[in-house]
N, C-alpha and C. Protein backbone atom coordinates (compact mmCIF):
# COMPACT_ATOMS: atom_id res chain seq x y z
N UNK A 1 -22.47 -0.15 19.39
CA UNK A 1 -21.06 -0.55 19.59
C UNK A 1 -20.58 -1.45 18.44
N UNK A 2 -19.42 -1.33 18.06
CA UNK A 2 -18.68 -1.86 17.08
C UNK A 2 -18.21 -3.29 17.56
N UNK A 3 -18.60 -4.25 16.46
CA UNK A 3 -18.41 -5.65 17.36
C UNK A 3 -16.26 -5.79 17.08
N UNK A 4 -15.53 -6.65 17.38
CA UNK A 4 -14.62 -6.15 17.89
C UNK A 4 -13.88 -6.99 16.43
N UNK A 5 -14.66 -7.96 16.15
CA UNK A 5 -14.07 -9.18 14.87
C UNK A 5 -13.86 -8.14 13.82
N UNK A 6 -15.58 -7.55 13.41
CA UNK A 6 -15.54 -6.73 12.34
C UNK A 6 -14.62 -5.70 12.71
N UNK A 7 -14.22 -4.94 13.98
CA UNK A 7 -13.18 -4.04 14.18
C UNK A 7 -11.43 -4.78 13.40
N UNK A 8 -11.59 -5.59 13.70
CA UNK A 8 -10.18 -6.38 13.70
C UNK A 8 -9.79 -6.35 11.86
N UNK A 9 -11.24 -7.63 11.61
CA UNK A 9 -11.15 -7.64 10.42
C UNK A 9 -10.68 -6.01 9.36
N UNK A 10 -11.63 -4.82 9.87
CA UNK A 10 -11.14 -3.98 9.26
C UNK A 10 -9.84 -3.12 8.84
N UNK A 11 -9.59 -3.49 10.22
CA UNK A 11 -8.18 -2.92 10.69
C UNK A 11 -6.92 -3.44 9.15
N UNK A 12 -7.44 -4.77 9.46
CA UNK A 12 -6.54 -5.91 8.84
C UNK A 12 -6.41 -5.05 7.37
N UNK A 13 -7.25 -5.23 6.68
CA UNK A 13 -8.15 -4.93 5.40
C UNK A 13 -7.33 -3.22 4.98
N UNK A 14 -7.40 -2.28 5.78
CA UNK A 14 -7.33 -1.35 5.56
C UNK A 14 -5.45 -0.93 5.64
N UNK A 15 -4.71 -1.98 6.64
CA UNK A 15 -3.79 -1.97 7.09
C UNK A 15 -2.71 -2.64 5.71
N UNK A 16 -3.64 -3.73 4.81
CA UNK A 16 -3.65 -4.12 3.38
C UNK A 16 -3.07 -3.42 2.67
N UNK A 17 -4.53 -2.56 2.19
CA UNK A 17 -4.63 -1.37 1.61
C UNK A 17 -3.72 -0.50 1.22
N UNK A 18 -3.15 -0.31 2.59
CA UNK A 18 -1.83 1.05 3.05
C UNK A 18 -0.62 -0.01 2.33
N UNK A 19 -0.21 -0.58 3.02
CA UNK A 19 0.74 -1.63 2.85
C UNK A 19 0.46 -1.46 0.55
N UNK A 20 -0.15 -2.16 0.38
CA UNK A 20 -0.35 -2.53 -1.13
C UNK A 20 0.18 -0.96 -1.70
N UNK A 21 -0.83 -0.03 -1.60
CA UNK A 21 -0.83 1.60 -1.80
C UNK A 21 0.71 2.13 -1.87
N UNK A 22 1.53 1.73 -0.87
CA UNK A 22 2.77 2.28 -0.59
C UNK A 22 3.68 1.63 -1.34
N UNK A 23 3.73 0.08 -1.44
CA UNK A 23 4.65 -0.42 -2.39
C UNK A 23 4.09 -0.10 -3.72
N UNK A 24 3.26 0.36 -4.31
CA UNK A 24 2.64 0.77 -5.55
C UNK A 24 3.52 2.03 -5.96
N UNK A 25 3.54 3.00 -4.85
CA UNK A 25 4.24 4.01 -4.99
C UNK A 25 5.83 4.14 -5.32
N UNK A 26 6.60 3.29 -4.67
CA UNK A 26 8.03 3.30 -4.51
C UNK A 26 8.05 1.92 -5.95
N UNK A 27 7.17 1.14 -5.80
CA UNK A 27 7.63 0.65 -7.50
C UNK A 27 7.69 1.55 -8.51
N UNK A 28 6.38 2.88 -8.82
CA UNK A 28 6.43 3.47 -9.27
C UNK A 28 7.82 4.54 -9.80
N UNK A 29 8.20 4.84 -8.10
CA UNK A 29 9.22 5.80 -8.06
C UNK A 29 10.70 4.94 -9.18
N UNK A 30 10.60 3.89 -8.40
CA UNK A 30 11.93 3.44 -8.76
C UNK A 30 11.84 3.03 -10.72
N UNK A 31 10.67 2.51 -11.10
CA UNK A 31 10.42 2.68 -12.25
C UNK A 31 11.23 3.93 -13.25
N UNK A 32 10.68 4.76 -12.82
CA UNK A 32 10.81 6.38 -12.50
C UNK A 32 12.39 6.38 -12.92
N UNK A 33 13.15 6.39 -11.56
CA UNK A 33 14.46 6.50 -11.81
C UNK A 33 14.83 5.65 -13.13
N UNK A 34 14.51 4.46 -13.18
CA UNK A 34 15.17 3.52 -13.63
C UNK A 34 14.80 4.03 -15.43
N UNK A 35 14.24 4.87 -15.41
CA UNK A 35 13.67 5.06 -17.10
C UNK A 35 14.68 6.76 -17.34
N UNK A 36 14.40 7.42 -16.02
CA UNK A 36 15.55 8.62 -16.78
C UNK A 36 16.62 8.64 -16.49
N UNK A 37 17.75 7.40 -15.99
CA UNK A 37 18.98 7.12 -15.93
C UNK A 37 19.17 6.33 -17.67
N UNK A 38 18.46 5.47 -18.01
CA UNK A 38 18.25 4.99 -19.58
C UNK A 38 18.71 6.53 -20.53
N UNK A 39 17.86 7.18 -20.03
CA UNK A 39 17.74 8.10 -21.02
C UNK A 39 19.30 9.11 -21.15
C-alpha cells in the first residue's frame, strides 16, 4: 500500500509539473504570435 504523504506529496509534484509544462506552452505560443505580427 501506498503511504498516503508520499501519495500527496506526489500528487503535489506532478500537479507542478503540469501547471509549469502548460504555462511553458502558451508563453511559447504567444511568443509565437508576437514574432509573426513583427514580421
Amino acid at each position: 500500500m501506498i503511504d498516503e504523504k508520499v501519495a500527496k506529496k506526489y500528487k503535489k509534484k506532478v500537479a507542478l509539473t503540469i501547471t509549469i509544462m502548460s504555462l511553458i506552452a502558451i508563453a511559447s505560443v504567444v511568443i509565437t504570435v508576437i514574432l509573426i505580427k513583427k514580421m
